[in-house]
Protein backbone atom coordinates (compact mmCIF):
# COMPACT_ATOMS: atom_id res chain seq x y z
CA UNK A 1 12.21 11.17 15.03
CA UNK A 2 12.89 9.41 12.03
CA UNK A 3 14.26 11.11 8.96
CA UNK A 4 15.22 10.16 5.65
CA UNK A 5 17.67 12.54 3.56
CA UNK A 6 17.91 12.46 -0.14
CA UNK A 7 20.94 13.63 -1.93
CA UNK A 8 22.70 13.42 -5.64
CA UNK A 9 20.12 15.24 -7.09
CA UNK A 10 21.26 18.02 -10.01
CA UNK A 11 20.97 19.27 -13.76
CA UNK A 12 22.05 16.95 -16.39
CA UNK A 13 21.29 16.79 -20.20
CA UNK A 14 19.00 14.54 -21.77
CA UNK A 15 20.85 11.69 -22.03
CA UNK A 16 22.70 11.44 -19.08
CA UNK A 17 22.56 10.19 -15.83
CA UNK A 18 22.14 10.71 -12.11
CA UNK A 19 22.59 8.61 -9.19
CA UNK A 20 20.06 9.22 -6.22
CA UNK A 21 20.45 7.97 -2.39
CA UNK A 22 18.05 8.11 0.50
CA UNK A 23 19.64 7.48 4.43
CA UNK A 24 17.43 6.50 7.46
CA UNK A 25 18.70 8.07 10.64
CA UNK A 26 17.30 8.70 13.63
CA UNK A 27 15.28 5.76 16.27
CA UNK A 28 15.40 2.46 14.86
CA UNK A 29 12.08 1.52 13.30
CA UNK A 30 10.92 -1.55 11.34
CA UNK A 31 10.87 -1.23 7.16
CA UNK A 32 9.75 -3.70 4.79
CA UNK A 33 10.63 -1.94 2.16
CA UNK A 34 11.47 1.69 0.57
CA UNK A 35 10.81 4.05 -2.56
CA UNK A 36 10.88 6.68 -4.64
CA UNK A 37 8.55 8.91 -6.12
CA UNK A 38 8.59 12.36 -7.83
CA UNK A 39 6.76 15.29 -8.26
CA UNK A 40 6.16 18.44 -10.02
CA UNK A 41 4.33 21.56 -9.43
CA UNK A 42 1.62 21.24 -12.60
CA UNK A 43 1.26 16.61 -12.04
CA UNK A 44 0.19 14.87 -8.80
CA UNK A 45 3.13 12.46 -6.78
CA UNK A 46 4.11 9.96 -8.88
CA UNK A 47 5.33 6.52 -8.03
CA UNK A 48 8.89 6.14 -9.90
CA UNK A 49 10.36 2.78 -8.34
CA UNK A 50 10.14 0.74 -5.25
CA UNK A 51 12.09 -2.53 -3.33
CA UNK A 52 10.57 -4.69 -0.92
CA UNK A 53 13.38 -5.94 2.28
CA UNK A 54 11.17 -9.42 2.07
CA UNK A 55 12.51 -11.04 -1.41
CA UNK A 56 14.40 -8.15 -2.37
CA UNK A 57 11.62 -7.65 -5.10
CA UNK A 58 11.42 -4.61 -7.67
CA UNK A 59 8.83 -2.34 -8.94
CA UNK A 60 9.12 0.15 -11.16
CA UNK A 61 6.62 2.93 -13.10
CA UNK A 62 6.35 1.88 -17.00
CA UNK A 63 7.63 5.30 -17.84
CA UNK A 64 11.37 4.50 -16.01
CA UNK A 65 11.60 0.82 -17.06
CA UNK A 66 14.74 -0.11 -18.60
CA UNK A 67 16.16 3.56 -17.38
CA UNK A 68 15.94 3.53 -13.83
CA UNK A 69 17.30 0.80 -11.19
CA UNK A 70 16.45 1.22 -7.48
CA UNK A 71 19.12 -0.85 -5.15
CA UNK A 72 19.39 -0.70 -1.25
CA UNK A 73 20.52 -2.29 2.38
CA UNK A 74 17.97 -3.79 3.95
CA UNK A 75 19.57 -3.47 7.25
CA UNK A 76 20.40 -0.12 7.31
CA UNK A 77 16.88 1.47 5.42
CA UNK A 78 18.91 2.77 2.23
CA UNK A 79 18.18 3.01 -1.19
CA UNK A 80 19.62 4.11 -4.38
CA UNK A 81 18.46 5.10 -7.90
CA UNK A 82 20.61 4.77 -10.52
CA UNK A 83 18.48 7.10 -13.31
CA UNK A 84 20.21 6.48 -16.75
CA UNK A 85 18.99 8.58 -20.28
CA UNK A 86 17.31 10.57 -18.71
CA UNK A 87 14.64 12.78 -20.75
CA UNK A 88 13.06 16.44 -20.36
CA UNK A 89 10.33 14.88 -18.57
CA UNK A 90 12.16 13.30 -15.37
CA UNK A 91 12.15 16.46 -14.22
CA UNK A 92 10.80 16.55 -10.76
CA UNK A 93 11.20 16.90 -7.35
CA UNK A 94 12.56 13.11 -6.10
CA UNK A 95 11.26 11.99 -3.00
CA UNK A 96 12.74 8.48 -0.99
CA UNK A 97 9.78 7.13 1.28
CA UNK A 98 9.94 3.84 3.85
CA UNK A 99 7.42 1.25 4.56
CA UNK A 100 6.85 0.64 8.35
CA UNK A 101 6.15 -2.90 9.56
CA UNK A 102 7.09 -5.91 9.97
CA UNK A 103 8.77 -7.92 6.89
CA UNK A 104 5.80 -10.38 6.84
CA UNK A 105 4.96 -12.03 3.59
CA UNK A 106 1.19 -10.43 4.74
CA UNK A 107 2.85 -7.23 4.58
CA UNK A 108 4.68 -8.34 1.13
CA UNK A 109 1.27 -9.21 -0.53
CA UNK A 110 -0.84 -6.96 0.82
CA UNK A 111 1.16 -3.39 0.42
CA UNK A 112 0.48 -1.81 -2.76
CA UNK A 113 3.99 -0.08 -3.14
CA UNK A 114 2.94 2.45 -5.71
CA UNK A 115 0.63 4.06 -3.37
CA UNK A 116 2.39 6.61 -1.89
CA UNK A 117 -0.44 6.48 1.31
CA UNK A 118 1.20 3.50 2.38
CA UNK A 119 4.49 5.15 3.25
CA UNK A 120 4.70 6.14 6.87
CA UNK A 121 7.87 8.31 6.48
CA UNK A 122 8.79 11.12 3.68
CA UNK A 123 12.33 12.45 2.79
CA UNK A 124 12.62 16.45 2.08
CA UNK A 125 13.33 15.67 -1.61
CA UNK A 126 15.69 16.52 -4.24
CA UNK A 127 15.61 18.28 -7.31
CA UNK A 128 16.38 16.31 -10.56
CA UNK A 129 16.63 18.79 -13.59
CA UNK A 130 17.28 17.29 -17.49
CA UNK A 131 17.44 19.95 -19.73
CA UNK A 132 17.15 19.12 -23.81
């Protein structure tokens, strides 16, 4: 089955930074794109960042723009985010999530890629902790 393992998550102080990465492995299976999204025990999953393997596109939550940069290889389903000053509140549990389908411009305008229902496939998460 498909699986998608998170890593580089740790403590840091406000401030700093963190570099997340999410690998694909297992059958081959069609993406059109990847994310991120976080979560804590007391809020709801929360969409932090997404990229779309179509134009290579970018979408990020208001609360990480400017801070956090999500990068990635198409061709081998892997993403990256690059979390700079980092605040109290980034604390979460960090999950990477893919997109299955085709990489159709249907799929492209269609797919609302903060909505974490459209994901077909969830990594274990990681923990990101920023102390003050």
């Amino acid at each position: 089955q498909v699986q998608l393992v998170e890593s580089g998550g740790g403590s840091v102080q406000a401030g700093g930074s963190l570099r997340l990465s999410c690998e694909a492995s297992g059958p081959t299976f069609s993406s059109f794109g990847m994310g991120w999204f976080r979560q804590t025990p007391h809020l709801e999953r929360e969409f932090v960042a997404a990229i779309d393997w179509i134009m290579g596109t970018t979408y990020y939550a208001e609360s990480v723009k400017g801070r956090f940069t999500i990068s990635g290889h198409g061709a081998k389903n892997t993403i990256n985010l690059q979390m700079n000053s980092l605040k109290p509140e980034d604390t979460a549990i960090y999950f990477c999530a893919a997109l299955e389908g085709s990489r159709s411009a249907e799929n492209m305008y269609t797919t609302n890629y903060a909505d974490g229902d459209e994901y077909t496939y969830w990594g274990q998460g990681t923990q990101v902790t920023v102390s003050s």
